[in-house]
N, C-alpha and C. Protein backbone atom coordinates (compact mmCIF):
# COMPACT_ATOMS: atom_id res chain seq x y z
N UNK A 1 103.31 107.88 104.97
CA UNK A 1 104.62 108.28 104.54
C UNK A 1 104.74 109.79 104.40
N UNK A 2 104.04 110.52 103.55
CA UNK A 2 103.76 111.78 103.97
C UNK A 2 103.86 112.52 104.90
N UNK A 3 104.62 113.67 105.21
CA UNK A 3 104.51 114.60 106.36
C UNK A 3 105.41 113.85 107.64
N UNK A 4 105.96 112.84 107.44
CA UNK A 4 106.69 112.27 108.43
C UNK A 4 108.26 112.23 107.91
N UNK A 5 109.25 112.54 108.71
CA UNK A 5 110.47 113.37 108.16
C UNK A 5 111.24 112.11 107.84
N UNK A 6 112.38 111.33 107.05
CA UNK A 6 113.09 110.55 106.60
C UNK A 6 114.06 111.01 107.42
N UNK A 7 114.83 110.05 107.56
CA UNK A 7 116.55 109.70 107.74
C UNK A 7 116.97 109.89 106.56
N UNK A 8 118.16 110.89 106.60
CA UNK A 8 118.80 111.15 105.49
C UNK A 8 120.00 110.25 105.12
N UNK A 9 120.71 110.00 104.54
CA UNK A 9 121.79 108.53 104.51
C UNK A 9 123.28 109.85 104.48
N UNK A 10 124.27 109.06 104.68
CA UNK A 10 125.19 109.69 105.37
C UNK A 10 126.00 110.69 103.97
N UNK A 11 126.55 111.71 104.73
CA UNK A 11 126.68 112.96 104.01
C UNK A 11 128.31 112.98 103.54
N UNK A 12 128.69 113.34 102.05
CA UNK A 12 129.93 113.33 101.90
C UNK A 12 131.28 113.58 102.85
N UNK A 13 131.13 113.62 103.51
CA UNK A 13 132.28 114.07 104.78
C UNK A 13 132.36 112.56 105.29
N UNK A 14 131.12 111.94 105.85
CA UNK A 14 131.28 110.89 106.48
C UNK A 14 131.84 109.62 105.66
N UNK A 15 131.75 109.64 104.48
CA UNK A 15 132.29 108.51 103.73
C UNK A 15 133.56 108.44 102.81
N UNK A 16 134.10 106.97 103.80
CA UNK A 16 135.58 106.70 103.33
C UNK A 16 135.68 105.84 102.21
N UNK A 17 136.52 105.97 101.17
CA UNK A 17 136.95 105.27 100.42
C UNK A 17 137.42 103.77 101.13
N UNK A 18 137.52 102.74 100.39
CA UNK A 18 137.32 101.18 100.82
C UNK A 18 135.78 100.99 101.43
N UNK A 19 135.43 101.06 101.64
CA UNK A 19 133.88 101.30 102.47
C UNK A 19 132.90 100.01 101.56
N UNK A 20 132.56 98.95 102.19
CA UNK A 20 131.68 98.05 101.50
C UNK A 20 130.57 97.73 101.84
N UNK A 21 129.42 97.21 101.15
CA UNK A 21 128.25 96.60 101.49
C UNK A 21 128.06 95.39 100.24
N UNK A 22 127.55 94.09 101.58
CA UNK A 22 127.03 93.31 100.62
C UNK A 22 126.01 92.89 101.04
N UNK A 23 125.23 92.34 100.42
CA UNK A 23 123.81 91.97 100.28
C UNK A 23 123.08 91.05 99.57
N UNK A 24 121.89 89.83 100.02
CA UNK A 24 121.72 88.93 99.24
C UNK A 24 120.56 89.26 98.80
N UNK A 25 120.10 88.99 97.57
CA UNK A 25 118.62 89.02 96.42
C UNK A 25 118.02 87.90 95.98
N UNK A 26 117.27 87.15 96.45
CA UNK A 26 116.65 86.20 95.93
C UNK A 26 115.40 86.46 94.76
N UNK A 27 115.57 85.87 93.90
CA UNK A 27 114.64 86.10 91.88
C UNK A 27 113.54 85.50 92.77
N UNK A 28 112.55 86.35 93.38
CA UNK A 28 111.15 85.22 92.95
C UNK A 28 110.28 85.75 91.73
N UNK A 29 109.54 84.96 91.61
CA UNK A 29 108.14 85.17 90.87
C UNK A 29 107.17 86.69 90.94
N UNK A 30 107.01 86.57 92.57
CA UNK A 30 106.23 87.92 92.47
C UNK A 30 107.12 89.68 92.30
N UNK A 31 108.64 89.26 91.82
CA UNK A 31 109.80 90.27 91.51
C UNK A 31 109.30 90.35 90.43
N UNK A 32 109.17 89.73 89.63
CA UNK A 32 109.24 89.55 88.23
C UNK A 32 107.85 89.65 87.42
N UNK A 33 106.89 89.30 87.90
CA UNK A 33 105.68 89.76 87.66
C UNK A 33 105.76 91.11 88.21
N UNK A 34 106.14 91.71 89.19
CA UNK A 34 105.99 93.49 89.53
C UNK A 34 106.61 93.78 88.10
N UNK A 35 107.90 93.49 88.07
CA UNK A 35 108.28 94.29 87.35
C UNK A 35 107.96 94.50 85.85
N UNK A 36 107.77 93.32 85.49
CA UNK A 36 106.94 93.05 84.01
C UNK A 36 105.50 93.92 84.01
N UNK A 37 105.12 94.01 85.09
CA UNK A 37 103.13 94.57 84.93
C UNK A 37 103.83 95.98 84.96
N UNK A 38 104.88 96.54 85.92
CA UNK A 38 104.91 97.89 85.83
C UNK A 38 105.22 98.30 84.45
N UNK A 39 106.17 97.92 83.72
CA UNK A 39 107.17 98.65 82.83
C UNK A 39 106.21 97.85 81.35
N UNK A 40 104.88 96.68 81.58
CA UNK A 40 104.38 96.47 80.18
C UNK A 40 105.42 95.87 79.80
N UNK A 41 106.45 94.97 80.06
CA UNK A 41 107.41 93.91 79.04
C UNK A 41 106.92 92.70 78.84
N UNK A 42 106.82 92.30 77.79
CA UNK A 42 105.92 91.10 77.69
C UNK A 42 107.08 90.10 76.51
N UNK A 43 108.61 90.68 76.92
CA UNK A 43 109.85 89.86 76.16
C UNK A 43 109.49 88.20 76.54
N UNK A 44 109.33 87.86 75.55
CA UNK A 44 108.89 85.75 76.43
C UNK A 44 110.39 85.15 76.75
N UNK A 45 111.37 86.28 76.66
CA UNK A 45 112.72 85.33 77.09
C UNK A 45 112.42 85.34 78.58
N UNK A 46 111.86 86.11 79.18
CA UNK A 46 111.72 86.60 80.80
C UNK A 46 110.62 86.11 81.09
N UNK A 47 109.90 84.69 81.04
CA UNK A 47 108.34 84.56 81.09
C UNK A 47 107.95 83.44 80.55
N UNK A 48 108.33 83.05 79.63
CA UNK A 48 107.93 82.03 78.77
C UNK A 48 108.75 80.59 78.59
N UNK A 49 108.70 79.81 79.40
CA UNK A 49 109.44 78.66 79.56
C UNK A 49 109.59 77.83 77.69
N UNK A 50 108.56 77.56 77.23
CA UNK A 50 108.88 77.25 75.48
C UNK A 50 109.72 78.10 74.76
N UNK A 51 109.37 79.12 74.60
CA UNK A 51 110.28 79.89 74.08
C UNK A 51 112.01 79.81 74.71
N UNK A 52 112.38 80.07 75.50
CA UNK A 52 113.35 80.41 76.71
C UNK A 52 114.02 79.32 76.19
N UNK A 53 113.41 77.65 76.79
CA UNK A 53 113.90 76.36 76.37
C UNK A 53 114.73 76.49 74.87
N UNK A 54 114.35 77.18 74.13
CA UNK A 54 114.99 77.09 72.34
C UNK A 54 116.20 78.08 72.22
N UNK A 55 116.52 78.94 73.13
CA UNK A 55 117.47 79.97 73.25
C UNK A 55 119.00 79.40 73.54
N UNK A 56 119.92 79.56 73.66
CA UNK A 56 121.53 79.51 74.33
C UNK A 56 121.13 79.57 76.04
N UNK A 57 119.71 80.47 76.49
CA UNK A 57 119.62 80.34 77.99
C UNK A 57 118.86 79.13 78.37
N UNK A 58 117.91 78.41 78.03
CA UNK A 58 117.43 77.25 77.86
C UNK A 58 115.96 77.61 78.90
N UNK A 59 116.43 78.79 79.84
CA UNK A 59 114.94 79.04 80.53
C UNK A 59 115.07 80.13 80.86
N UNK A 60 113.96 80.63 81.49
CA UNK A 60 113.67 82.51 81.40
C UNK A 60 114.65 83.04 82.28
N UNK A 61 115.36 84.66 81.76
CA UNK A 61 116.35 84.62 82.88
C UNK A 61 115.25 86.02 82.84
N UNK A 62 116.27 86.45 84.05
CA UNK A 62 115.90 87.94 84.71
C UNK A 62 116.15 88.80 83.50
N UNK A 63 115.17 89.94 83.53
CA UNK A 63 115.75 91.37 83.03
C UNK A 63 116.84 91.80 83.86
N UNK A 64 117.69 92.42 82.80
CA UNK A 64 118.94 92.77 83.63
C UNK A 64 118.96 94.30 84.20
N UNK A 65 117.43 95.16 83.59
CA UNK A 65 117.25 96.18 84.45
C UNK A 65 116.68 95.90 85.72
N UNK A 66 116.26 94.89 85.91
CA UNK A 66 116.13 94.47 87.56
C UNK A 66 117.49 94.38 88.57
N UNK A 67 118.36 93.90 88.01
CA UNK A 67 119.49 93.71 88.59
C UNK A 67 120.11 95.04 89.27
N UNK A 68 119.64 96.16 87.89
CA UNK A 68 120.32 97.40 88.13
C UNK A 68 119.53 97.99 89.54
N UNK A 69 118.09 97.63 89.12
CA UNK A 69 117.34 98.16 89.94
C UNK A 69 117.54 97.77 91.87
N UNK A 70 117.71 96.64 91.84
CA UNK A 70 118.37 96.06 93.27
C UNK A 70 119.69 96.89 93.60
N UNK A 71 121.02 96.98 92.78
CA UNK A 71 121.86 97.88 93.04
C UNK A 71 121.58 99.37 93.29
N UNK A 72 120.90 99.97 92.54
CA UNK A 72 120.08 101.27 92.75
C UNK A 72 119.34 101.42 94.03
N UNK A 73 118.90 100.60 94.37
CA UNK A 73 117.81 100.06 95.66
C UNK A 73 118.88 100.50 96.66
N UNK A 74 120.18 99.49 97.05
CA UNK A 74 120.97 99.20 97.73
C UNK A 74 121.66 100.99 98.05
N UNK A 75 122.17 101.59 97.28
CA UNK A 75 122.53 102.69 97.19
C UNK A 75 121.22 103.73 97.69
N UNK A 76 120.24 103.75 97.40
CA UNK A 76 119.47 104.46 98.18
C UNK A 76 119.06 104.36 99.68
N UNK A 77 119.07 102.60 99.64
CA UNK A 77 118.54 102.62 101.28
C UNK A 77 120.20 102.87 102.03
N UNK A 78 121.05 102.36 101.72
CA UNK A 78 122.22 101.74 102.38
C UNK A 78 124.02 102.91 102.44
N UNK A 79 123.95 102.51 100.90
CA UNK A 79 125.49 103.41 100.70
C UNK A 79 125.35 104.38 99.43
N UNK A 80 125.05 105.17 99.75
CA UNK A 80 125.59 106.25 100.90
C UNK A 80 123.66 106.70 101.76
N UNK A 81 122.56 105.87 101.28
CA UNK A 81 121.39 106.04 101.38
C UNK A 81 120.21 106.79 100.90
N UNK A 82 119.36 107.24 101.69
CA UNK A 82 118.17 108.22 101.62
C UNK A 82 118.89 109.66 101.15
N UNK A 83 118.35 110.26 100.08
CA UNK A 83 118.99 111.09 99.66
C UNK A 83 119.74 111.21 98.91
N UNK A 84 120.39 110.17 98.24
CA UNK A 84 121.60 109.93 97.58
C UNK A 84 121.15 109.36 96.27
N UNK A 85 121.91 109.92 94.81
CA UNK A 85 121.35 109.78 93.75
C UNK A 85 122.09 109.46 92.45
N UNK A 86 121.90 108.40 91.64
CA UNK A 86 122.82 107.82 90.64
C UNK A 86 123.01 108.69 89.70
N UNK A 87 124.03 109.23 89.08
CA UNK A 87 124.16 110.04 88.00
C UNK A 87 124.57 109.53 86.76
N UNK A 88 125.00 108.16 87.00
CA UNK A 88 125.90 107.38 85.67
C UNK A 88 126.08 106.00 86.42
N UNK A 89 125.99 105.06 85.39
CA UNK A 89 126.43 103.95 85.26
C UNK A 89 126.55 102.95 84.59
N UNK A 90 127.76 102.40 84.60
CA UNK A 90 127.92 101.59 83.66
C UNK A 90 127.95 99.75 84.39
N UNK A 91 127.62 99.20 83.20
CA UNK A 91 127.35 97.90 83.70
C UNK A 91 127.24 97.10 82.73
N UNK A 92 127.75 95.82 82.91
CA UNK A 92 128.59 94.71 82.26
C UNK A 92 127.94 93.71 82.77
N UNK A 93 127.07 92.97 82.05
CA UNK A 93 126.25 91.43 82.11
C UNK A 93 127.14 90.28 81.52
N UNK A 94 127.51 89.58 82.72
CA UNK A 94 128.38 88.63 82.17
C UNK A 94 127.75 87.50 82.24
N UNK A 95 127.03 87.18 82.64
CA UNK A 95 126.23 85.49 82.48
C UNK A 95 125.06 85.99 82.78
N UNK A 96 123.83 84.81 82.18
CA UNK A 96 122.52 85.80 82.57
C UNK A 96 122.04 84.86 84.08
N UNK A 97 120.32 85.74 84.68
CA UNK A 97 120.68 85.08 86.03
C UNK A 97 119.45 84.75 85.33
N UNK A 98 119.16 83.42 86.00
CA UNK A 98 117.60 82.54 85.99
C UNK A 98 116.86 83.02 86.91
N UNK A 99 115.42 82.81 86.87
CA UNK A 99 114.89 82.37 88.02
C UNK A 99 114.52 81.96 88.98
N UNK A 100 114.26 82.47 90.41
CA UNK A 100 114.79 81.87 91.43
C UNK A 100 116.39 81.81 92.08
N UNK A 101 117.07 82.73 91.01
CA UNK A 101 118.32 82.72 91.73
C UNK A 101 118.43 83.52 92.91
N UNK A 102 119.67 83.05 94.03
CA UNK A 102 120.37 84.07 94.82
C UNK A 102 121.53 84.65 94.47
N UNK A 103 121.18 86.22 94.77
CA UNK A 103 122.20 86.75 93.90
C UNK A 103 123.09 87.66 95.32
N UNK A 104 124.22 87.36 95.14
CA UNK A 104 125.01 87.89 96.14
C UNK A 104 125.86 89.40 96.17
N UNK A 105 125.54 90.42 96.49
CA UNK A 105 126.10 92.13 95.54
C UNK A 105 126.85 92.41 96.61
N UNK A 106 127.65 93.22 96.04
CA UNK A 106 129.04 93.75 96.82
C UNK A 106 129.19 95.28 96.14
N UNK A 107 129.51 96.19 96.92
CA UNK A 107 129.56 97.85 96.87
C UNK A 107 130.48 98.00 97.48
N UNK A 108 131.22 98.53 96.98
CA UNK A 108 132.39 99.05 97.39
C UNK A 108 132.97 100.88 96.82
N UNK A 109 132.61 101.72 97.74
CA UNK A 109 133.40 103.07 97.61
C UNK A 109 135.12 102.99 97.08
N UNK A 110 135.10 103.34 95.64
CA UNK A 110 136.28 103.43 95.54
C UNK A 110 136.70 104.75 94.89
N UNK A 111 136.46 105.74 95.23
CA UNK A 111 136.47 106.88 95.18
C UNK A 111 135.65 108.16 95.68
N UNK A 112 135.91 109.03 95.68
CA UNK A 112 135.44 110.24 96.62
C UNK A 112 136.07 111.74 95.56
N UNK A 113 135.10 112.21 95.22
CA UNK A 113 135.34 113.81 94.45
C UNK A 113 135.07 114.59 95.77
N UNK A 114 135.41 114.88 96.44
CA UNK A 114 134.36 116.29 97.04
C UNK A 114 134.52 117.69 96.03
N UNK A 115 135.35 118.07 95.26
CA UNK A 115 135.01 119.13 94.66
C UNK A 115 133.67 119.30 93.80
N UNK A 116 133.27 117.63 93.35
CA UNK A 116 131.79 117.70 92.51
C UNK A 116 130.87 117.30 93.24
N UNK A 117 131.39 116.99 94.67
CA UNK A 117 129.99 116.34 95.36
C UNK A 117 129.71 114.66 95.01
N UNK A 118 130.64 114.36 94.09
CA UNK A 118 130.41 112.34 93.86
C UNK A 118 131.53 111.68 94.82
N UNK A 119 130.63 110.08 94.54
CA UNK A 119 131.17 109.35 95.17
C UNK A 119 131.53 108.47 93.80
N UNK A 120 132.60 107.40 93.77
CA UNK A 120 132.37 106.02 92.80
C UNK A 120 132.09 105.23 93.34
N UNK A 121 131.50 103.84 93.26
CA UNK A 121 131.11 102.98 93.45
C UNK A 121 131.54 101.83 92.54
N UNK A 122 131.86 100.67 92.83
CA UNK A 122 132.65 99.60 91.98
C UNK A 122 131.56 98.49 92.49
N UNK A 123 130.60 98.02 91.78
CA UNK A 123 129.94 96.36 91.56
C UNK A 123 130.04 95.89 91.33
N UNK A 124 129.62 94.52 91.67
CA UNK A 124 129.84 93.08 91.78
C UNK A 124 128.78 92.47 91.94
N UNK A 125 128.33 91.38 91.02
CA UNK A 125 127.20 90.26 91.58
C UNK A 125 127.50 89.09 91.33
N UNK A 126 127.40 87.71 92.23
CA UNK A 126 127.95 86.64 92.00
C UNK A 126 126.15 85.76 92.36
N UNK A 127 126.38 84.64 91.54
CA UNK A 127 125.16 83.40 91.89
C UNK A 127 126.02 82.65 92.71
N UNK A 128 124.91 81.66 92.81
CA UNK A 128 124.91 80.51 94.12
C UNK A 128 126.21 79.50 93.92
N UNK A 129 126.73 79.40 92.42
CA UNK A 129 127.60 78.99 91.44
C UNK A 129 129.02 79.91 92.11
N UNK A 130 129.00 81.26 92.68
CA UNK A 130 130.14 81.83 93.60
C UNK A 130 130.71 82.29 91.25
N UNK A 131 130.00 82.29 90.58
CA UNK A 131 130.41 83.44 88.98
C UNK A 131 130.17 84.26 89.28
N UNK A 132 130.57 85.39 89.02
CA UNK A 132 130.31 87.11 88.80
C UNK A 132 129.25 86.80 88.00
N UNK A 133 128.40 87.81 88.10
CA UNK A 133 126.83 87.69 86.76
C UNK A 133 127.12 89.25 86.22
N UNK A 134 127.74 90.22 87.22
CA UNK A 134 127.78 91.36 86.89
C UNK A 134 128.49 92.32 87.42
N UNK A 135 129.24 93.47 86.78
CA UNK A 135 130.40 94.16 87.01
C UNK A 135 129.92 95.96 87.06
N UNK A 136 130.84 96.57 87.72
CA UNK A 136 130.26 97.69 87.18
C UNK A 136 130.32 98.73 88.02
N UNK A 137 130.44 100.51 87.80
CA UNK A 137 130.88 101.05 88.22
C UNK A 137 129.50 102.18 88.42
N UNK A 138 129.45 102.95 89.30
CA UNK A 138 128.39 103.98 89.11
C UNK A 138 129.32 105.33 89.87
N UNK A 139 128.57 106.42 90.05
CA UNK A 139 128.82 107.73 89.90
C UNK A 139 127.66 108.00 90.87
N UNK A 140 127.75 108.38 91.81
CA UNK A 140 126.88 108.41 92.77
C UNK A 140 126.75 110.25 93.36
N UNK A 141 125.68 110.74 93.98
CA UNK A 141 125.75 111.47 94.61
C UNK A 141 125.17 111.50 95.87
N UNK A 142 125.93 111.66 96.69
CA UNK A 142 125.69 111.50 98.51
C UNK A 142 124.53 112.71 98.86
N UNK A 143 123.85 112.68 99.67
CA UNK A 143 122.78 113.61 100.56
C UNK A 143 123.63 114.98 100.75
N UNK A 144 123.00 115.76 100.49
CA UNK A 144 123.12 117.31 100.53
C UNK A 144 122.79 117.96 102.06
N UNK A 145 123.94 118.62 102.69
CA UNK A 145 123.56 119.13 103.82
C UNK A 145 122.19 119.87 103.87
N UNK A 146 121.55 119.68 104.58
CA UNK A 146 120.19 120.66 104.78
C UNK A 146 119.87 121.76 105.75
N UNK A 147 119.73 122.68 104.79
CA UNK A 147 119.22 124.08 105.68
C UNK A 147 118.49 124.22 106.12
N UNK A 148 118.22 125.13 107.54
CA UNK A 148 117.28 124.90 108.33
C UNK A 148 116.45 125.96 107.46
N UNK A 149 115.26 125.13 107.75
CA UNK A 149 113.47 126.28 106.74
C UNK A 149 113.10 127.00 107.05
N UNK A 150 113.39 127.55 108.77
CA UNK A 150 113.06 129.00 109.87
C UNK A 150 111.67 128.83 109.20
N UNK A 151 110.26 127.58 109.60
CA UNK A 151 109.29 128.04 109.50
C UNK A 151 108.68 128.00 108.40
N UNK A 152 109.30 127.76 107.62
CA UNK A 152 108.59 127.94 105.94
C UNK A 152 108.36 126.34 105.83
N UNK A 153 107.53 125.89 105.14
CA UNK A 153 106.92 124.46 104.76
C UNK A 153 107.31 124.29 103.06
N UNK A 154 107.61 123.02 103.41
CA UNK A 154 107.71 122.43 101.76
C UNK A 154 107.05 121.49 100.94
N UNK A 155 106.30 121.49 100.18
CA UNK A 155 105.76 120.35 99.90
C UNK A 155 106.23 119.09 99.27
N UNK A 156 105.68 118.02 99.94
CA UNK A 156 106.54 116.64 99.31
C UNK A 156 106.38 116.22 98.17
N UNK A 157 105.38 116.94 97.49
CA UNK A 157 104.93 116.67 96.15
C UNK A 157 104.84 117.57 95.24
């Protein structure tokens, strides 16, 4: 990965307002174990089927910073892509998601600053059930034109 140049994702000029992406996420097991070993959460609502069973959810649902994290994902590889960076967001958990769900996300550009360099972004996530699980708006910033280096090297690290 090193020393080999990226695709940059597309640059404020190129992106129109209405502009969508959707995308499907399936909850497995080895999601959820990454994410639990990285971040040390050891919450038994996310893990622990006894526990979980005695709750209003009745079995382990997802962390809902995973959720964010797939939308975040989506915005880096996709809209507006590589290069492009969340500055704010807000987000609204409306039902929780279980395990093993498919989760269906929708992005939609609904706004454009060019005087600050942002984009908005309006989310959406629906289950297999066709419910919203989650709402929500972010503040995005698109890839920065790049100057040529005439020769000078940068390091990636």
């Amino acid at each position: 990965m090193l020393g080999k140049k990226r695709k940059i994702g597309r640059k404020l000029e190129e992106i129109s307002i209405g502009e969508k992406l959707t995308l499907s996420e399936k909850i497995e097991d080895k999601d959820l174990l990454l994410y639990l070993g990285l971040t040390d959460d050891a919450n038994p609502l996310y893990i622990q089927h006894d526990y979980a069973s005695q709750t209003p959810y009745k079995k382990p649902i997802v962390p809902s910073i995973m959720l964010n994290g797939m939308i975040n994902s989506a915005i880096s590889k996709y809209l507006p892509g590589p290069g492009s960076h969340v500055i704010k967001q807000e987000i609204e958990y409306l039902k929780p998601v279980y395990h093993y769900s498919s989760i269906q996300f929708l992005l939609e550009i609904i706004n454009i600053d060019e005087q600050n360099h942002m984009i908005e972004i309006k989310a959406q996530a629906t289950n297999e059930e066709d419910e919203t699980v989650l709402i929500g708006k972010l503040l995005v910033s698109p890839p920065h034109r790049m100057q040529k280096i005439d020769g000078q090297a940068l390091d990636n690290f």
